[in-house]
N, C-alpha and C. Protein backbone atom coordinates (compact mmCIF):
# COMPACT_ATOMS: atom_id res chain seq x y z
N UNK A 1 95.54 104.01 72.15
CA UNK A 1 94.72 103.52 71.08
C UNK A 1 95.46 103.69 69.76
N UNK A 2 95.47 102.28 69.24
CA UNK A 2 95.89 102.87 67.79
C UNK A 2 95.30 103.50 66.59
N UNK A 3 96.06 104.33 65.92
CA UNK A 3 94.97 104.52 64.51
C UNK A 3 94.96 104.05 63.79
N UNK A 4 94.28 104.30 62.86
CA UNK A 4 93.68 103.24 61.84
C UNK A 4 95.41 103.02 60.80
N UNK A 5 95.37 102.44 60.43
CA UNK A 5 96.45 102.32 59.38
C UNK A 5 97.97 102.25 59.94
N UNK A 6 98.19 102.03 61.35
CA UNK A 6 99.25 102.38 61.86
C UNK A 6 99.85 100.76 62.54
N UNK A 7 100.45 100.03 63.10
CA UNK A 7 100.89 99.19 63.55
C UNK A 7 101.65 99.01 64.88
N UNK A 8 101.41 97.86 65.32
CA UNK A 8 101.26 98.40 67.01
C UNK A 8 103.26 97.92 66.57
N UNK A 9 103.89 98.07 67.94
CA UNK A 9 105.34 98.15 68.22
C UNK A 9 105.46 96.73 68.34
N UNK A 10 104.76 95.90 69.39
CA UNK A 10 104.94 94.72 69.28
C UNK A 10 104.20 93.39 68.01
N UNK A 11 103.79 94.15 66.95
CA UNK A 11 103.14 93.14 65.24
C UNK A 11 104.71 93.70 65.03
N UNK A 12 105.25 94.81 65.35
CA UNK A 12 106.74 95.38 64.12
C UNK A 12 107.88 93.95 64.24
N UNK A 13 107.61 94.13 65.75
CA UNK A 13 108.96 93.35 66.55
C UNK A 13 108.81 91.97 66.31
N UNK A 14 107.25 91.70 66.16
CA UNK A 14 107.29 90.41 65.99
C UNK A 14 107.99 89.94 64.26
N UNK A 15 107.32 90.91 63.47
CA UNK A 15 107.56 90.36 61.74
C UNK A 15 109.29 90.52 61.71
N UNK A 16 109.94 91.32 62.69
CA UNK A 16 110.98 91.83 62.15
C UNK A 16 111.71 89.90 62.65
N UNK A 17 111.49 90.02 64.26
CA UNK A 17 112.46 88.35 64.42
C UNK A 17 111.61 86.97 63.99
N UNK A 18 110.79 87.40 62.87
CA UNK A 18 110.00 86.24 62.36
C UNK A 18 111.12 85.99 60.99
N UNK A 19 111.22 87.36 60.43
CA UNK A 19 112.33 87.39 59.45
C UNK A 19 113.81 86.81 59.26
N UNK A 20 114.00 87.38 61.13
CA UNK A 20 115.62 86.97 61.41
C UNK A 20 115.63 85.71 61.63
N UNK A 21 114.59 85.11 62.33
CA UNK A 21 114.69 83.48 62.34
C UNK A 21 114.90 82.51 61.15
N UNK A 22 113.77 83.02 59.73
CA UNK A 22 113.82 82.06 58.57
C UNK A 22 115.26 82.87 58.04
N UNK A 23 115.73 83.67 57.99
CA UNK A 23 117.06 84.51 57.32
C UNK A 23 118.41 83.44 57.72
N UNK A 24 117.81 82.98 59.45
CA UNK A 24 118.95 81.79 59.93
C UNK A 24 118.64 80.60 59.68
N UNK A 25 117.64 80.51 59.85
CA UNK A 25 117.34 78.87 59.13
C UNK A 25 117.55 78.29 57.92
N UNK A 26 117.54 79.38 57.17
CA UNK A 26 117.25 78.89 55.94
C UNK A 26 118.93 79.19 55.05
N UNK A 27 119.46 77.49 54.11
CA UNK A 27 120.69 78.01 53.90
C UNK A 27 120.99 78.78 52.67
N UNK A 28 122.33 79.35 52.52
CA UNK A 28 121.97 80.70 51.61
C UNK A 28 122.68 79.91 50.50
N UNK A 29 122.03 80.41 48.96
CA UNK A 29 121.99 79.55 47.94
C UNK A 29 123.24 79.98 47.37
N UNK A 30 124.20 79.53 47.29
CA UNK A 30 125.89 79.65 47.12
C UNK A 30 126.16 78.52 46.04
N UNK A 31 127.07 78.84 45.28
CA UNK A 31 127.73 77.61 44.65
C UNK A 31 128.91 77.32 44.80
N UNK A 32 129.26 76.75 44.38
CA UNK A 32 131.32 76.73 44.96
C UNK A 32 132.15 77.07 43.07
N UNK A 33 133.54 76.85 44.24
CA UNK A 33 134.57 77.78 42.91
C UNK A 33 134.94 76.14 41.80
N UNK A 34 135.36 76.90 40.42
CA UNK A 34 135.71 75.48 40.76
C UNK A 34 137.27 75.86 40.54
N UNK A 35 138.29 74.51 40.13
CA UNK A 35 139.69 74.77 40.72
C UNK A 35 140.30 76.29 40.45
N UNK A 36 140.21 76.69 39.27
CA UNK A 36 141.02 78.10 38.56
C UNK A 36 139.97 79.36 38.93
N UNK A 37 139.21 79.35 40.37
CA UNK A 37 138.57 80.27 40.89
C UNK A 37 137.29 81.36 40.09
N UNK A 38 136.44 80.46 39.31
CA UNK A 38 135.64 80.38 39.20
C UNK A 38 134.50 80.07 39.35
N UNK A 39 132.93 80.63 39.22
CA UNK A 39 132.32 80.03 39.89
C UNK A 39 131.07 79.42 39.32
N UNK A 40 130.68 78.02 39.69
CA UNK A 40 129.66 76.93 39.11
C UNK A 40 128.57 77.94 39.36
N UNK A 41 127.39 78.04 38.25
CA UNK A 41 126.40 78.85 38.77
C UNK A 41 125.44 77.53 39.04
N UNK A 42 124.34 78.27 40.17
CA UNK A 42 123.96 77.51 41.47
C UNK A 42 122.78 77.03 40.74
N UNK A 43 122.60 77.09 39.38
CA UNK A 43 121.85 76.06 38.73
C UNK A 43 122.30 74.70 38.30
N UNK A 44 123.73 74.64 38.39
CA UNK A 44 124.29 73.66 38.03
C UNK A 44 124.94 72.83 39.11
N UNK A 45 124.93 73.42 40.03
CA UNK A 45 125.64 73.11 40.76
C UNK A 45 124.58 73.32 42.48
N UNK A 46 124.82 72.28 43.45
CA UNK A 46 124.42 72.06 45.10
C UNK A 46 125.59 72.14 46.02
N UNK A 47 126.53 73.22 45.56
CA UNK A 47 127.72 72.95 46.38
C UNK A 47 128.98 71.56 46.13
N UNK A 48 128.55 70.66 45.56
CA UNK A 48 129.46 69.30 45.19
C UNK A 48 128.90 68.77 43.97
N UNK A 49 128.22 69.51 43.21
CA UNK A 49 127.94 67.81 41.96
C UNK A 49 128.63 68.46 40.93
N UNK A 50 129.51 69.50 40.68
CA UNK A 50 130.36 69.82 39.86
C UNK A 50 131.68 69.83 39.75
N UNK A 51 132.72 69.79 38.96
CA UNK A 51 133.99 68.92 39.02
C UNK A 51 134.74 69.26 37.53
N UNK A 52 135.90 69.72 38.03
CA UNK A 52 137.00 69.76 36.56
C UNK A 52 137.33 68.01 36.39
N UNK A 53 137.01 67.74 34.66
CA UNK A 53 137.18 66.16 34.44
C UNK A 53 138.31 67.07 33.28
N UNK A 54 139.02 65.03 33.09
CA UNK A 54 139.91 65.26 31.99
C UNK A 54 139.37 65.42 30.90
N UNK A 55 140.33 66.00 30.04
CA UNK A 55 139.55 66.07 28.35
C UNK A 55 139.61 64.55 28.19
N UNK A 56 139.90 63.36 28.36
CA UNK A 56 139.39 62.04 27.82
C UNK A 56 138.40 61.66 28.49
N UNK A 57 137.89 62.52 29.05
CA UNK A 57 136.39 62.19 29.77
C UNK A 57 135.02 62.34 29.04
N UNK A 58 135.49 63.13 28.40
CA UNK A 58 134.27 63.48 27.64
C UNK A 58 135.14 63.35 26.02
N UNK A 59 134.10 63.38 25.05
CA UNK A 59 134.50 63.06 23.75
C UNK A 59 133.18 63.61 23.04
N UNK A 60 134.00 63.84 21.81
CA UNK A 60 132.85 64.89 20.68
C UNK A 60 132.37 63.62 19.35
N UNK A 61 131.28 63.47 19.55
CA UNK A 61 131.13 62.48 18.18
C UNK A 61 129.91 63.50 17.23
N UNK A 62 129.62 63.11 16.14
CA UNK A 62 128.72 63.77 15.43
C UNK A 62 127.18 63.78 16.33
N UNK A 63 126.65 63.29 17.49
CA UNK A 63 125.35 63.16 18.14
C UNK A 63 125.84 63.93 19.03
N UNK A 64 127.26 64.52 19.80
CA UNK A 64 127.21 65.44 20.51
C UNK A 64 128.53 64.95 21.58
N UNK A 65 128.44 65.75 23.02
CA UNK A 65 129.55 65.29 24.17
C UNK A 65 129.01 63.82 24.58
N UNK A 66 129.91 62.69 24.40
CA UNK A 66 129.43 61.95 25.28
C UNK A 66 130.27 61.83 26.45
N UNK A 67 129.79 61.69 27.52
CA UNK A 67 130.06 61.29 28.82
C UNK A 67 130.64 59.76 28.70
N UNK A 68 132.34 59.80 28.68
CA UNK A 68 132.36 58.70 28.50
C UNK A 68 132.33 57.42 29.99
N UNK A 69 132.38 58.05 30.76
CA UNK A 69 132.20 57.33 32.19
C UNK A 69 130.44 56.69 32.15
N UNK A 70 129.24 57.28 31.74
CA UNK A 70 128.28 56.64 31.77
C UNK A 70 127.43 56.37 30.37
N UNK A 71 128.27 57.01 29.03
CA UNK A 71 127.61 56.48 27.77
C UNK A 71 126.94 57.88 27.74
N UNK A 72 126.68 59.08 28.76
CA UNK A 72 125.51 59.55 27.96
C UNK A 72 125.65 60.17 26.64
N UNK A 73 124.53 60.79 26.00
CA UNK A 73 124.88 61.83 24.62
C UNK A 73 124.37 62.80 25.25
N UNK A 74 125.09 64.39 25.41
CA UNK A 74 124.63 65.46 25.52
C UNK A 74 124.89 66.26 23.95
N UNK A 75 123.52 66.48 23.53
CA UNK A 75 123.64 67.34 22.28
C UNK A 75 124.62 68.33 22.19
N UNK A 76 125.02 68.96 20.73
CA UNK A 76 125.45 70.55 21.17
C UNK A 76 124.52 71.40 21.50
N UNK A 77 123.49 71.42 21.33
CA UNK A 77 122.69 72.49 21.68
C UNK A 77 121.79 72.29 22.38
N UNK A 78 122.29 71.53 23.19
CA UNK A 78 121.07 71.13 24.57
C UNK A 78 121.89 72.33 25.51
N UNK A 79 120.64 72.86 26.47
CA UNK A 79 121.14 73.70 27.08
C UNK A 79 121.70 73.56 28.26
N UNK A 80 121.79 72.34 28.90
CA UNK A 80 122.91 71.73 29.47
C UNK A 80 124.56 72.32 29.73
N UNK A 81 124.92 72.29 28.36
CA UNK A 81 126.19 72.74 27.53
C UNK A 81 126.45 74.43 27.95
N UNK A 82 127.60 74.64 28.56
CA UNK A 82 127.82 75.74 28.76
C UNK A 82 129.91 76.29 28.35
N UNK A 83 129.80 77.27 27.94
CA UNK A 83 130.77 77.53 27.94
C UNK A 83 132.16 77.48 29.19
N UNK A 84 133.25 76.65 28.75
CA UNK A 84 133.98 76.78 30.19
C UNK A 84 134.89 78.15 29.98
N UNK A 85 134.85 78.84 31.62
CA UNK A 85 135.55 80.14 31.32
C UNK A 85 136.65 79.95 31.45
N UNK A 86 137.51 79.23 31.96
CA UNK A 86 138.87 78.25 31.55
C UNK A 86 139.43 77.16 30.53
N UNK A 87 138.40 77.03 29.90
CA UNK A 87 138.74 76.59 28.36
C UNK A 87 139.14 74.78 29.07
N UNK A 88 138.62 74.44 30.31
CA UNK A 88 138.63 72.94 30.64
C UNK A 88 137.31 72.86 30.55
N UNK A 89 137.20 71.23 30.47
CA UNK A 89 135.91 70.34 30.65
C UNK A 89 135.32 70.32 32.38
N UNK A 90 133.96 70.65 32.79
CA UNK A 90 134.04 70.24 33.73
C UNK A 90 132.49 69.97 33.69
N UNK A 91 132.12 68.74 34.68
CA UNK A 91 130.81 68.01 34.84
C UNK A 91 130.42 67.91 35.66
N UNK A 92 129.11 68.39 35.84
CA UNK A 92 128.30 68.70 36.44
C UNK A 92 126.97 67.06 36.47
N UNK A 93 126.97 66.52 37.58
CA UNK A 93 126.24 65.40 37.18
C UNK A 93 125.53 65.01 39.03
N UNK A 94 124.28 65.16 38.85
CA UNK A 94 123.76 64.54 40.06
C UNK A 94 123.98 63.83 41.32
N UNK A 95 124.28 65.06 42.26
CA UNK A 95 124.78 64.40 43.67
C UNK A 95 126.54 64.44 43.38
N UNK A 96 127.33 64.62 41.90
CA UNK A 96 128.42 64.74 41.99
C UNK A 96 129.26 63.19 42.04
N UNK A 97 127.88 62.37 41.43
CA UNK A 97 128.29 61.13 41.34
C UNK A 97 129.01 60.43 40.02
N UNK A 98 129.26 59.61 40.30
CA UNK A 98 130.24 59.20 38.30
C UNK A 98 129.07 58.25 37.74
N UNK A 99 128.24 58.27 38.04
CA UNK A 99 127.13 57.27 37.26
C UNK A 99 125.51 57.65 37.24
N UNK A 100 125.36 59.07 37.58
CA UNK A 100 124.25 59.48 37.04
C UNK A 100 124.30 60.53 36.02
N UNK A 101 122.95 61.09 35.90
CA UNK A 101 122.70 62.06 34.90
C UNK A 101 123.27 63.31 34.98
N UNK A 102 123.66 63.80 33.40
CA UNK A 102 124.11 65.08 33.85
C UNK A 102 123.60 66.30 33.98
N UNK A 103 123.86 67.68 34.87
CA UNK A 103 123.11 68.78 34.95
C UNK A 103 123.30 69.73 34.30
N UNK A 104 124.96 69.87 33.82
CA UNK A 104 125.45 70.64 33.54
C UNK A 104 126.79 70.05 32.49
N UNK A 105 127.47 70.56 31.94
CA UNK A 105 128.29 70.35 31.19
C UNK A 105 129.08 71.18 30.62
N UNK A 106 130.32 71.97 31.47
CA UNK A 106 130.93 72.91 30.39
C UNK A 106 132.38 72.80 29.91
N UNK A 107 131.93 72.91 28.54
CA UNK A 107 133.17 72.84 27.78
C UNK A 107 134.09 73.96 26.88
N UNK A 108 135.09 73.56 26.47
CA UNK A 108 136.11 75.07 25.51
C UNK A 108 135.60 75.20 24.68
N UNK A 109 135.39 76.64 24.64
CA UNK A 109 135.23 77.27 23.06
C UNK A 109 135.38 76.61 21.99
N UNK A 110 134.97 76.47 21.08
CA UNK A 110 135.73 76.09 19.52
C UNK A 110 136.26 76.51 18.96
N UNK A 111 137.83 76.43 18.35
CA UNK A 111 138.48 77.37 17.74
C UNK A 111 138.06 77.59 16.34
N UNK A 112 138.00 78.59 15.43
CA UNK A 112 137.52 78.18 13.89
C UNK A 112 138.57 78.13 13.29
C-alpha cells in the first residue's frame, strides 16, 4: 500500500521515459558558427538564414543599412542591428534567402 504523498515506482519510471522520449524528439535549439568561428545567436538565426555578405552588400545612407540585394532600409537603431564580433557584415534574412526580409543584421563598429 502506498502512503499518502509518496509515488508508486512504476508513475517514477513512467515520467522519467516520458521525459527521455520528448528530450529525443525534440531538436535542440543550436545556431551555427559563422565563418571566423563565431556564433549567430539562435534568435537570429535557424541553423542557415545567416551568412557573412560583402561590405558592397549592404550600404549606409542617412535612413540607415540598406540591403542592397532587396532595397530594404534597416534603421540604426532598429534592433535588428547587431554588432559584428569580427568587424564583417553579415545577414541574417528569412529562410537564408536573397529576397526576403531581414532578421538580423550585423555590422562593424564605428570608428570615431
Amino acid at each position: 500500500m502506498l502512503r499518502p504523498g509518496k509515488s508508486s515506482p512504476c508513475r517514477y519510471a513512467l515520467a522519467v521515459s516520458a521525459l527521455a522520449l520528448i528530450s529525443l524528439v525534440t531538436p535542440p535549439a543550436l545556431s551555427h558558427d559563422a565563418p571566423k568561428g563565431w556564433n549567430y545567436p539562435f534568435a537570429c538565426c535557424s541553423g542557415y538564414d545567416c551568412r557573412e555578405v560583402p561590405k558592397k552588400a549592404i550600404s549606409e545612407r542617412p535612413q540607415g543599412y540598406v540591403i542592397e540585394r532587396t532595397g530594404e532600409i534597416v534603421t540604426y537603431h532598429d534592433a535588428r542591428v547587431k554588432t559584428s564580433p569580427d568587424g564583417e557584415y553579415h545577414w541574417c534574412s528569412v529562410g537564408g534567402a536573397e529576397d526576403t526580409r531581414t532578421i538580423c543584421l550585423f555590422v562593424p563598429s564605428r570608428s570615431y
